[in-house]
C-alpha atoms as a PDB file:
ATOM      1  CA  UNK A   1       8.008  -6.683 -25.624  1.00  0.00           C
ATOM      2  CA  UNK A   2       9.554  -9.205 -23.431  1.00  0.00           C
ATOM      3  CA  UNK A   3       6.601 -11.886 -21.555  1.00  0.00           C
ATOM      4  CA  UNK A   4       7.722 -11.976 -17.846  1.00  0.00           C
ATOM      5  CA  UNK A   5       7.864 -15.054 -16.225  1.00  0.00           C
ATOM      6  CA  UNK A   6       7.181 -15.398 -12.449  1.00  0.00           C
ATOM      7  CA  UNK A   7       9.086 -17.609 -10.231  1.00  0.00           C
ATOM      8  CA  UNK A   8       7.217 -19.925  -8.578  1.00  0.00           C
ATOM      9  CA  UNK A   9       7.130 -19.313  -4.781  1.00  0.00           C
ATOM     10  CA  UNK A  10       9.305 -21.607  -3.597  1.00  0.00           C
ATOM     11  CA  UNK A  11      12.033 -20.879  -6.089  1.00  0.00           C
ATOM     12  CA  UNK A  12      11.440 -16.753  -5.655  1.00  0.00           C
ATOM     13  CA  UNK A  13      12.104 -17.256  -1.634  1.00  0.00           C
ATOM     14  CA  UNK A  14      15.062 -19.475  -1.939  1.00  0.00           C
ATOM     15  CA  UNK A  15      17.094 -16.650  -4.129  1.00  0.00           C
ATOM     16  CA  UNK A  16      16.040 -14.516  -2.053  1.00  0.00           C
ATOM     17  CA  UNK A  17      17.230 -16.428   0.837  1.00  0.00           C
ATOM     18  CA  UNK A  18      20.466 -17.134  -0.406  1.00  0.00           C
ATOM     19  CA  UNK A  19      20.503 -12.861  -1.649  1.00  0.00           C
ATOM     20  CA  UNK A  20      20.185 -12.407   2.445  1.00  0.00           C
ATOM     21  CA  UNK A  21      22.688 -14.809   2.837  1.00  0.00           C
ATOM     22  CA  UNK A  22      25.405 -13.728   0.616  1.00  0.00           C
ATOM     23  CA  UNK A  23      25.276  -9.897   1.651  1.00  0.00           C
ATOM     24  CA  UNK A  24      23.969 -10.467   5.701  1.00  0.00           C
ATOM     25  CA  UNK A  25      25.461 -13.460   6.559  1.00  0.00           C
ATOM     26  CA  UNK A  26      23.627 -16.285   8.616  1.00  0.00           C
ATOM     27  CA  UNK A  27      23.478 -14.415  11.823  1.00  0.00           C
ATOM     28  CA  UNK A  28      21.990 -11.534  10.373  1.00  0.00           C
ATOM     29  CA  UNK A  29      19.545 -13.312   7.825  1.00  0.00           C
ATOM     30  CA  UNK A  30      18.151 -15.376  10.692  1.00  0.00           C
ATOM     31  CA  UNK A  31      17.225 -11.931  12.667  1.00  0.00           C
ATOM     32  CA  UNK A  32      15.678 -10.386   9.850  1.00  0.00           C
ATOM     33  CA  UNK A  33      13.594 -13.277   9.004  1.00  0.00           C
ATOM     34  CA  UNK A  34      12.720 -13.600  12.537  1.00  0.00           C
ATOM     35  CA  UNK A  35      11.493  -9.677  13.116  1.00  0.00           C
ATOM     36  CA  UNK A  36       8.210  -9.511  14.381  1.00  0.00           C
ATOM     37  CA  UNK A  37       5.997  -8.085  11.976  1.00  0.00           C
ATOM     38  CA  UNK A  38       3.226  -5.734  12.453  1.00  0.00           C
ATOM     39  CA  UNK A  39      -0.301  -7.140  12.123  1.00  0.00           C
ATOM     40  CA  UNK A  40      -2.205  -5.543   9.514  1.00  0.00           C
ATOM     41  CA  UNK A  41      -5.451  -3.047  10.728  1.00  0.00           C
ATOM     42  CA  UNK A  42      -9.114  -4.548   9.601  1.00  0.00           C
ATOM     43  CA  UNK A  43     -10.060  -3.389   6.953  1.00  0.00           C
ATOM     44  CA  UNK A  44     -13.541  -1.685   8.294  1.00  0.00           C
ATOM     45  CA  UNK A  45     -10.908  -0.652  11.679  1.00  0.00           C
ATOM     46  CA  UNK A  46      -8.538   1.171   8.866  1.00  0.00           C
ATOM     47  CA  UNK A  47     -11.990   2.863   7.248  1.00  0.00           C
ATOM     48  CA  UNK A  48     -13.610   4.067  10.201  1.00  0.00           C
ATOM     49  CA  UNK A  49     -10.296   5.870  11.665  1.00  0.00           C
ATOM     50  CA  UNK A  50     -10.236   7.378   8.105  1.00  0.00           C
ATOM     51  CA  UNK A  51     -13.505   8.839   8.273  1.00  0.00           C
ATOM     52  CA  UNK A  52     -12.723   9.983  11.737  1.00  0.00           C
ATOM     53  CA  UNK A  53     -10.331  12.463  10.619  1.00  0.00           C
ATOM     54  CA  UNK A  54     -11.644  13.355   7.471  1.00  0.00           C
ATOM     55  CA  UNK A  55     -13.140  16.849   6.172  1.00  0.00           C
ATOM     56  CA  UNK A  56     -16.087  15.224   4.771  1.00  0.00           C
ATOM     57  CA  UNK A  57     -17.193  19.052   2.328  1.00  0.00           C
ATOM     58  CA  UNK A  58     -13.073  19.021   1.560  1.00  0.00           C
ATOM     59  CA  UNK A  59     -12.707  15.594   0.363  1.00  0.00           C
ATOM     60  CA  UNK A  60     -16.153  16.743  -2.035  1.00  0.00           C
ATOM     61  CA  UNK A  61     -14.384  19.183  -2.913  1.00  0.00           C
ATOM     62  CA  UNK A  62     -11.492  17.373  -3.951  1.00  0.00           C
ATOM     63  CA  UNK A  63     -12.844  14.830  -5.315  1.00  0.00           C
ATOM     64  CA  UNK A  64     -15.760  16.182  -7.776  1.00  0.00           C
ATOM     65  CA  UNK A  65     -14.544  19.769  -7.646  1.00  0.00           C
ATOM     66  CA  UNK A  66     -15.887  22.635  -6.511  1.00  0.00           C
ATOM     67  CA  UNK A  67     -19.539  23.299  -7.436  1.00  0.00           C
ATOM     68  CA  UNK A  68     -20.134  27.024  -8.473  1.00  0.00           C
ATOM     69  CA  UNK A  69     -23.893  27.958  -9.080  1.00  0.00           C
ATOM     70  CA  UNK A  70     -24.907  27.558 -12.484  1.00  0.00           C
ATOM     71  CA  UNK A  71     -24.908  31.088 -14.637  1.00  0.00           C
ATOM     72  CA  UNK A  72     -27.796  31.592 -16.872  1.00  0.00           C
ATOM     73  CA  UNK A  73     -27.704  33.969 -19.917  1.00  0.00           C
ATOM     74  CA  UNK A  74     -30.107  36.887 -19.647  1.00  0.00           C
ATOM     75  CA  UNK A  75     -32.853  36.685 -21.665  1.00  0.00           C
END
């Protein structure tokens, strides 16, 4: 199996720079670098809204399965 290198960051955003640039062009490359970019949700924000829509006996359900009442043999 091949050992996978990574770039350093510098070197990984200048190819991908110049990537941009060869198949954009400047004009373009400068307005996608320059879109605004969406601000990630806090993390206890993100959780909460979760829980607000959730089916809390579903996601049991789902999750650890269905509990049926145990059967016991007759004696």
């Amino acid at each position: 199996m091949k050992e996978h290198i990574y770039l350093q960051e510098d070197e990984m955003v200048r190819r991908a720079i110049d990537v941009l640039m060869e198949t954009l062009g400047p004009i373009e490359t400068f307005r996608f670098l320059n879109l605004p970019r969406q601000r990630r949700v806090d993390s206890v924000t993100r959780h909460r809204q979760w829980q607000d829509c959730l089916d809390k006996d579903r996601f049991f359900n789902e999750v650890f399965g269905a509990e049926e009442a145990p059967t016991h043999p007759a004696s």
